[in-house]
PDB file of N, CA and C in Angstrom:
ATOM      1  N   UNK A   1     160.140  99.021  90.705  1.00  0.00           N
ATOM      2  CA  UNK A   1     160.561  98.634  89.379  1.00  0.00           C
ATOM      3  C   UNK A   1     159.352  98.362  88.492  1.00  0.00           C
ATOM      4  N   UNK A   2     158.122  97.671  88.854  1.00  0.00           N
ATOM      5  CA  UNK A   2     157.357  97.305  88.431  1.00  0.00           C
ATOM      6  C   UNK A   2     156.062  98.214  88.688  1.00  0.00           C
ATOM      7  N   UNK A   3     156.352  99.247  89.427  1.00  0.00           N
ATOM      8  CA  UNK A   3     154.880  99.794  89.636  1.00  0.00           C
ATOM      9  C   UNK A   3     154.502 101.507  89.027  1.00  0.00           C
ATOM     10  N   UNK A   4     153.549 101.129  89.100  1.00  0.00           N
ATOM     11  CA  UNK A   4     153.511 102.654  88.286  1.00  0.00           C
ATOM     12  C   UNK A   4     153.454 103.912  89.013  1.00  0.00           C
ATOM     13  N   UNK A   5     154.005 104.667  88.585  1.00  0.00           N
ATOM     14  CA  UNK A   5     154.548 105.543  89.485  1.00  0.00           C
ATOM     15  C   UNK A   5     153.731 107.396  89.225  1.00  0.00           C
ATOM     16  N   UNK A   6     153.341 108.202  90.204  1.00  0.00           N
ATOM     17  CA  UNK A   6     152.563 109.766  89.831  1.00  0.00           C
ATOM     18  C   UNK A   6     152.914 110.034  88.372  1.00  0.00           C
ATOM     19  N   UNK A   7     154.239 110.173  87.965  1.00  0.00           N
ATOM     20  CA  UNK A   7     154.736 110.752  86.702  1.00  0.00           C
ATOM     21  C   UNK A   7     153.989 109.742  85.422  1.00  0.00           C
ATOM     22  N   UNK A   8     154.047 108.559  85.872  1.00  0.00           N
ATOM     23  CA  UNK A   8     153.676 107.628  84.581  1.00  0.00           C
ATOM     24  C   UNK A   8     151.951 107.639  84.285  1.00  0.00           C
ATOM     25  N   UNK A   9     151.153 107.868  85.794  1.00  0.00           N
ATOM     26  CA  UNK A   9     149.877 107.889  85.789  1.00  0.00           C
ATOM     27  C   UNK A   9     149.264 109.393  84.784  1.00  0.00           C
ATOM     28  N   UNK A  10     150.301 110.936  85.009  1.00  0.00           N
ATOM     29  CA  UNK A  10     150.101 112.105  84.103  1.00  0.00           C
ATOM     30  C   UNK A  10     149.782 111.852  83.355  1.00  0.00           C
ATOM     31  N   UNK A  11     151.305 111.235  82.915  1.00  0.00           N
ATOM     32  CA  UNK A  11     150.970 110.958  81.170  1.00  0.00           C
ATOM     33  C   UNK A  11     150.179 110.255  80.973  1.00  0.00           C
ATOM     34  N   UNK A  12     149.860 108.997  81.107  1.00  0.00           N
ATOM     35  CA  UNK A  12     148.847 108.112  80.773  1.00  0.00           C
ATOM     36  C   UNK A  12     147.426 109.201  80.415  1.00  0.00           C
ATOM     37  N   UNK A  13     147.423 109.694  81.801  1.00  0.00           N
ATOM     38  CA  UNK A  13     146.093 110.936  81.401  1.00  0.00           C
ATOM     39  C   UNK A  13     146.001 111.670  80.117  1.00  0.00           C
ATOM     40  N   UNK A  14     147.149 112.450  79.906  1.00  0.00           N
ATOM     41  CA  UNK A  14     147.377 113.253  79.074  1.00  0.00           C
ATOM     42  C   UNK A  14     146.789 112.627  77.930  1.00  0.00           C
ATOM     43  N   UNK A  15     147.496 111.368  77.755  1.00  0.00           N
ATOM     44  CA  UNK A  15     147.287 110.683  76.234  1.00  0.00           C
ATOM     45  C   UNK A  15     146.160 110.569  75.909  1.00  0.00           C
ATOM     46  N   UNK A  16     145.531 110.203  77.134  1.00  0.00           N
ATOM     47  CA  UNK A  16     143.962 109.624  77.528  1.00  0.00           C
ATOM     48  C   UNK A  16     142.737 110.877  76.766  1.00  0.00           C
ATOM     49  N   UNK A  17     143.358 111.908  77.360  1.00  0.00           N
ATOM     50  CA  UNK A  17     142.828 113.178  77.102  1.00  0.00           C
ATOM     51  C   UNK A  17     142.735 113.909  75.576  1.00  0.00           C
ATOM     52  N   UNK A  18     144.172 113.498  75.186  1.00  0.00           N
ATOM     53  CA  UNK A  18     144.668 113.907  73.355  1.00  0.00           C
ATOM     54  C   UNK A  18     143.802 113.123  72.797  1.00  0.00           C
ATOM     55  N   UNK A  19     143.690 111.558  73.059  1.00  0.00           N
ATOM     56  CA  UNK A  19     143.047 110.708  72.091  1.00  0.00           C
ATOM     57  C   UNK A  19     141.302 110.731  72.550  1.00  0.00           C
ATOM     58  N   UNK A  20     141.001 110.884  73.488  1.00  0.00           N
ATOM     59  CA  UNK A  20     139.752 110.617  73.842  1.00  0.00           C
ATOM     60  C   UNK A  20     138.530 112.483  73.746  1.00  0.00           C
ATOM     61  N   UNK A  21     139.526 113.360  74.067  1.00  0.00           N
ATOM     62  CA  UNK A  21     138.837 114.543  74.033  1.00  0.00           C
ATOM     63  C   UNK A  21     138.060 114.951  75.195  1.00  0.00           C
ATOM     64  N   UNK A  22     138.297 116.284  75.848  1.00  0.00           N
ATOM     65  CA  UNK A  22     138.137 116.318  77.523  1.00  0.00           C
ATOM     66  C   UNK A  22     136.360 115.854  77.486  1.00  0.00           C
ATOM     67  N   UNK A  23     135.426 116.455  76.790  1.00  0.00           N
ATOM     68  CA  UNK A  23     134.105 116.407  76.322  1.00  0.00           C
ATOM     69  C   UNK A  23     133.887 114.700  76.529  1.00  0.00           C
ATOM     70  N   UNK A  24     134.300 114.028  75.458  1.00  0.00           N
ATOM     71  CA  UNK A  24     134.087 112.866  75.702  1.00  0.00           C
ATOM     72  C   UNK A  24     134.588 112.089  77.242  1.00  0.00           C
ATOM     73  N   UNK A  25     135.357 112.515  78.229  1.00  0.00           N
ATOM     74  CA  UNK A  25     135.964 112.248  79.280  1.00  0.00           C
ATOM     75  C   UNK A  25     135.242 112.439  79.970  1.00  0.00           C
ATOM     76  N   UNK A  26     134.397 113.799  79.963  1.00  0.00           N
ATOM     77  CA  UNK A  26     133.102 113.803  80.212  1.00  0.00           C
ATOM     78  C   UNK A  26     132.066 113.446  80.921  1.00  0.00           C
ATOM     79  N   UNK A  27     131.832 113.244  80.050  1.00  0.00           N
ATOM     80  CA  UNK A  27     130.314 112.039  79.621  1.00  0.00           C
ATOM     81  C   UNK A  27     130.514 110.895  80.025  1.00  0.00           C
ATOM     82  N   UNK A  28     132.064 110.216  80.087  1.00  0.00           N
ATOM     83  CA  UNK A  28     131.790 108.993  80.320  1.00  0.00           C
ATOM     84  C   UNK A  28     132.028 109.097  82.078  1.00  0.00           C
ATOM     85  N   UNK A  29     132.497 109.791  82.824  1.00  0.00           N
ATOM     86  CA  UNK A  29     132.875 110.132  83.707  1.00  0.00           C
ATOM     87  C   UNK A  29     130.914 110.207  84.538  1.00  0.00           C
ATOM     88  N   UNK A  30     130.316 110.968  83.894  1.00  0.00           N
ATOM     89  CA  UNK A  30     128.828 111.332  84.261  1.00  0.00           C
ATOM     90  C   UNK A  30     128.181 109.927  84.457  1.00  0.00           C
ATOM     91  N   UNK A  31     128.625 109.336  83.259  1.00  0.00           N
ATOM     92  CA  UNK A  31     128.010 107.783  82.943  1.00  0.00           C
ATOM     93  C   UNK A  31     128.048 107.279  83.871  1.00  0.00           C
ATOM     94  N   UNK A  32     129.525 106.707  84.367  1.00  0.00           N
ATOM     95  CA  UNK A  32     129.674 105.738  85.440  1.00  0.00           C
ATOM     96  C   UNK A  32     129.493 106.418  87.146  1.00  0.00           C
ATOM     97  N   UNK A  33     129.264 107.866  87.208  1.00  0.00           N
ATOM     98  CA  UNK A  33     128.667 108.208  88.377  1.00  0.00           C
ATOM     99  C   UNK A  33     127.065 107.844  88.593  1.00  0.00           C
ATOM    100  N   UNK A  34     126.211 107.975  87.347  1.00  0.00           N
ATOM    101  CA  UNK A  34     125.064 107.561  87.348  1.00  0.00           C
ATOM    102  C   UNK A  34     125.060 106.485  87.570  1.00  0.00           C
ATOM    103  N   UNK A  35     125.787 105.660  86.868  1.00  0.00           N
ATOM    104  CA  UNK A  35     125.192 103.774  86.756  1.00  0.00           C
ATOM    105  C   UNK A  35     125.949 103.837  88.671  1.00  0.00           C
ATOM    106  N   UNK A  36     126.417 104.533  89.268  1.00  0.00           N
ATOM    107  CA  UNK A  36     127.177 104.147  90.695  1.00  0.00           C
ATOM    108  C   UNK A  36     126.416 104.286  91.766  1.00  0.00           C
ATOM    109  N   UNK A  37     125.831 105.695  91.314  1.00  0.00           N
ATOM    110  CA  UNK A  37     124.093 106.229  92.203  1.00  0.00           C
ATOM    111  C   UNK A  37     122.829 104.824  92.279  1.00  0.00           C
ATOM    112  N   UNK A  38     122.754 104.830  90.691  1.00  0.00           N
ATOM    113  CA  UNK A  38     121.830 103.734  90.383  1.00  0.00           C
ATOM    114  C   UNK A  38     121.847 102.411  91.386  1.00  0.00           C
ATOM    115  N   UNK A  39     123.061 102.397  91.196  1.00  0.00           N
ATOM    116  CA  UNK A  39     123.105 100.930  91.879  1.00  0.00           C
ATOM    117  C   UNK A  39     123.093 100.898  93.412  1.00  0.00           C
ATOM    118  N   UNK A  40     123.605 101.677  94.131  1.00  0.00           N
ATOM    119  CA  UNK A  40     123.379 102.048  95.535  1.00  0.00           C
ATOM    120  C   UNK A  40     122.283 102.354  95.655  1.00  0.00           C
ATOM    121  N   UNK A  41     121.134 102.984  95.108  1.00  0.00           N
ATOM    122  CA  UNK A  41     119.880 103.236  94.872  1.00  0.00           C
ATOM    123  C   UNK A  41     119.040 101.994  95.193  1.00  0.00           C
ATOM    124  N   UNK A  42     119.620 101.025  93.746  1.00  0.00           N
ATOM    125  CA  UNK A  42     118.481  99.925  94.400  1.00  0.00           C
ATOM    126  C   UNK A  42     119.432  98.348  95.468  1.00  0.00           C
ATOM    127  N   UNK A  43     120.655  98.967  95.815  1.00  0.00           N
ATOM    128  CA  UNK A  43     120.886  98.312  96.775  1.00  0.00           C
ATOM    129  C   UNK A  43     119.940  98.845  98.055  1.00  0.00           C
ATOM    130  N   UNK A  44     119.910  99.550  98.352  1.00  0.00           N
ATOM    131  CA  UNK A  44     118.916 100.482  99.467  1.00  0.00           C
ATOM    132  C   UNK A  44     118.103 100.045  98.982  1.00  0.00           C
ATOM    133  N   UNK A  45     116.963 100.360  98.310  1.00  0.00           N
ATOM    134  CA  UNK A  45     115.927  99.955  97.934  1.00  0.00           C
ATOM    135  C   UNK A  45     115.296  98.834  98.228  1.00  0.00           C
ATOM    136  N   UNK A  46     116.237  97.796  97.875  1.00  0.00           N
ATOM    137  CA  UNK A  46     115.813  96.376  98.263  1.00  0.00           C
ATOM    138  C   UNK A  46     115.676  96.075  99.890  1.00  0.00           C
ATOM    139  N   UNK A  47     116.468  96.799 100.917  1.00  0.00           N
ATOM    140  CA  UNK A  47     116.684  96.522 102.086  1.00  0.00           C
ATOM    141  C   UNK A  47     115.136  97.205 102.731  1.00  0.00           C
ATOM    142  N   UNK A  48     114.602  97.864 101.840  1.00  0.00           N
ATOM    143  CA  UNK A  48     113.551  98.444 102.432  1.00  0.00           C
ATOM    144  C   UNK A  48     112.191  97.950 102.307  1.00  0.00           C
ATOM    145  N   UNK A  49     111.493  97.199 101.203  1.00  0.00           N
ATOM    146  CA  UNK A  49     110.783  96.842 101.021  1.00  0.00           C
ATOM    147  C   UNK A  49     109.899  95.667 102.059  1.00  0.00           C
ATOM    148  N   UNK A  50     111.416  95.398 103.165  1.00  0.00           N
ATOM    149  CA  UNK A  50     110.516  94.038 103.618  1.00  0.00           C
ATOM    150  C   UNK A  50     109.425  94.504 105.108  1.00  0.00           C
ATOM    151  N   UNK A  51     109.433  95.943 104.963  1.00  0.00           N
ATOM    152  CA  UNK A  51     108.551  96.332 106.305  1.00  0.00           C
ATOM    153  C   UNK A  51     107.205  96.195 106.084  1.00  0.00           C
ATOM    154  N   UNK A  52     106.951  96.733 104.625  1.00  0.00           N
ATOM    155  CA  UNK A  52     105.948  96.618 104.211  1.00  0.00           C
ATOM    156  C   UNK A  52     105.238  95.256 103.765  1.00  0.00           C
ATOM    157  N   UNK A  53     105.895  94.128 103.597  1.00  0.00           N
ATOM    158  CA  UNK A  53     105.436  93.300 103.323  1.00  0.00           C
ATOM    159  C   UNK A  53     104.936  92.408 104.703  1.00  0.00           C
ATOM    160  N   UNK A  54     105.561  92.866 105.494  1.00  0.00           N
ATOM    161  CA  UNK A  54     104.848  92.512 106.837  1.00  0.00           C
ATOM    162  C   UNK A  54     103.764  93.317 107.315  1.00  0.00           C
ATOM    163  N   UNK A  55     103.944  94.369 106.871  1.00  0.00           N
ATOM    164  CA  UNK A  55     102.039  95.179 107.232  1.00  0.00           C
ATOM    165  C   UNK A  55     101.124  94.456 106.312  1.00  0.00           C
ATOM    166  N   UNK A  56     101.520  93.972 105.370  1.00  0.00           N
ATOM    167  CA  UNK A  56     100.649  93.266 104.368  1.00  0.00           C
ATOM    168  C   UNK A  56     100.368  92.099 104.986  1.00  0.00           C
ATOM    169  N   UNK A  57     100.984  91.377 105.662  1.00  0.00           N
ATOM    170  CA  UNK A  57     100.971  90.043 106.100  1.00  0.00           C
ATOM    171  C   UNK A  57      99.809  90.050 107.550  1.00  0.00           C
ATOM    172  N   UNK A  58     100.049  91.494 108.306  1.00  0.00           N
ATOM    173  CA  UNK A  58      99.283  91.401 109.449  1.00  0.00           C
ATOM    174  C   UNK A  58      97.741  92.131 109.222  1.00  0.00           C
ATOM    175  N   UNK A  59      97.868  92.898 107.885  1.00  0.00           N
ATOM    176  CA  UNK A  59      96.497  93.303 107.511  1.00  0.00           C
ATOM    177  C   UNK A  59      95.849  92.149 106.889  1.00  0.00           C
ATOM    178  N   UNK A  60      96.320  91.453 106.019  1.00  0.00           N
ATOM    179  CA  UNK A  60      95.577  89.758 105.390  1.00  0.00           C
ATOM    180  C   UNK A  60      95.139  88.872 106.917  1.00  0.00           C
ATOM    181  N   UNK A  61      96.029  88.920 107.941  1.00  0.00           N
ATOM    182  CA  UNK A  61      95.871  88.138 109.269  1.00  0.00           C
ATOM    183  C   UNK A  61      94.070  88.655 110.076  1.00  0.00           C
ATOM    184  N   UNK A  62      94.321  90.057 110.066  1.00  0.00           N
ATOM    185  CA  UNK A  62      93.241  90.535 110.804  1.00  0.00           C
ATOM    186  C   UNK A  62      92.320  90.650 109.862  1.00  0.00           C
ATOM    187  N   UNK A  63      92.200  90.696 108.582  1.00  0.00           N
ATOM    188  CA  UNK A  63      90.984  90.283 107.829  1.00  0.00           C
ATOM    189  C   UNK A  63      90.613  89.122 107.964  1.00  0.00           C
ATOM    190  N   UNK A  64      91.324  87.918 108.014  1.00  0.00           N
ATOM    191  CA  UNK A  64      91.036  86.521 108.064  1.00  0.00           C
ATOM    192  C   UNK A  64      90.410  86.497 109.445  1.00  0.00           C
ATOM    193  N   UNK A  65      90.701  87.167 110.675  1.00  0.00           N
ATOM    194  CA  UNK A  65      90.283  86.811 111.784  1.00  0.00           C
ATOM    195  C   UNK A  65      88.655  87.783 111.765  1.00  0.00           C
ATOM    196  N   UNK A  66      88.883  88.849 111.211  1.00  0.00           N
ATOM    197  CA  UNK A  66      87.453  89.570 110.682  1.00  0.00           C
ATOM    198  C   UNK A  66      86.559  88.381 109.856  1.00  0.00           C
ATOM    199  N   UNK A  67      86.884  87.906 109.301  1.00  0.00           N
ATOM    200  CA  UNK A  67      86.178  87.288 108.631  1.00  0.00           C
ATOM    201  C   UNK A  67      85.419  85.384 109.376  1.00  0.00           C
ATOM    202  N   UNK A  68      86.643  85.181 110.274  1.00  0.00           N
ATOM    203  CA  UNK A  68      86.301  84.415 111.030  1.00  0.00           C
ATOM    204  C   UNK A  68      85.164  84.392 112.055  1.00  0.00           C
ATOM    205  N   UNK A  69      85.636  85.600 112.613  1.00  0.00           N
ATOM    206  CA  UNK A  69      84.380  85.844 113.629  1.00  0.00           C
ATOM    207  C   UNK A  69      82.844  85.888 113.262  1.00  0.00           C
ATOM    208  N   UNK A  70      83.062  86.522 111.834  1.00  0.00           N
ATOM    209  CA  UNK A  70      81.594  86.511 111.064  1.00  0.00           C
ATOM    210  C   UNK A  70      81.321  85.143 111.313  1.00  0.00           C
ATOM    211  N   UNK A  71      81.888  84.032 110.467  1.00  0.00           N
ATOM    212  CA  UNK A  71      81.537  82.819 110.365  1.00  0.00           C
ATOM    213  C   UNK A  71      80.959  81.941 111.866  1.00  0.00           C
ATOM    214  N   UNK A  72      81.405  82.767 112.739  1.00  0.00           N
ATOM    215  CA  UNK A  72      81.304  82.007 114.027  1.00  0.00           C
ATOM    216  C   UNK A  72      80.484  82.752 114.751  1.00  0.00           C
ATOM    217  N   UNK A  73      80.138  83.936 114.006  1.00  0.00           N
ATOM    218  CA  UNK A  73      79.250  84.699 114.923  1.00  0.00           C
ATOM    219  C   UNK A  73      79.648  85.229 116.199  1.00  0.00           C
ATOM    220  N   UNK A  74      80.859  85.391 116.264  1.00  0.00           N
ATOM    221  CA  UNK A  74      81.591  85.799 117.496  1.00  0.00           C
ATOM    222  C   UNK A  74      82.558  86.964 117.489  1.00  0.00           C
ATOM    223  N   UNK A  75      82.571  88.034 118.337  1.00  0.00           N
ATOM    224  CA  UNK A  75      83.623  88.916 117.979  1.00  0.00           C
ATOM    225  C   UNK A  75      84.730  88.572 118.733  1.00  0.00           C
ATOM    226  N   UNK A  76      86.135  88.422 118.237  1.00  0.00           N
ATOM    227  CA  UNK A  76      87.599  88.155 118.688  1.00  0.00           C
ATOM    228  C   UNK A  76      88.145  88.994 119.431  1.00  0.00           C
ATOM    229  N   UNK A  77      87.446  90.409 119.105  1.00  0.00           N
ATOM    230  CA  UNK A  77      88.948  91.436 119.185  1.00  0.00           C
ATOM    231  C   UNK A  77      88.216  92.303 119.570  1.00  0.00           C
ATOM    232  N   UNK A  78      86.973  92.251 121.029  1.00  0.00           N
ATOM    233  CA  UNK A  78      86.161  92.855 121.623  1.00  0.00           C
ATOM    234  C   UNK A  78      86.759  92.273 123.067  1.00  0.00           C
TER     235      UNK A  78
END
C-alpha cells in the first residue's frame, strides 16, 4: 500500500528525464561516480601510509645508534 512499486519508480524516471534532460543526467551521474572512486581512493590510501612511517621510524633508530657509537667510539652493529 505504501511502497513504491517498478511501475511508479518508471515514471518517476521518465519525469526525471523530461525535466532534467538525459545530458544533464549525465553528468551528474559521472559526478557522483567520481566523488565514489575519490573517496574509496583515499579510504585505501590512508590504510597504506602507516608502513612507511615505520621504515622512517627504524631508519631515525639506526642513525641514532650510528651516531651513538661515534660518540662512544664503539661500533654496535659489528
Amino acid at each position: 500500500m505504501g511502497g513504491i512499486s517498478v511501475g511508479k519508480l518508471l515514471i518517476l524516471g521518465c519525469i526525471v528525464a523530461l525535466v532534467f534532460g538525459t545530458k544533464k543526467l549525465r553528468t551528474i551521474g559521472e559526478d557522483a561516480g567520481y566523488a565514489i572512486r575519490s573517496f574509496q581512493k583515499a579510504l585505501r590510501g590512508d590504510a597504506v601510509p602507516s608502513s612507511p612511517l615505520a621504515n622512517d621510524e627504524s631508519v631515525e633508530s639506526t642513525a641514532l645508534e650510528q651516531d651513538m657509537s661515534q660518540i662512544d667510539g664503539t661500533d654496535r652493529h659489528s
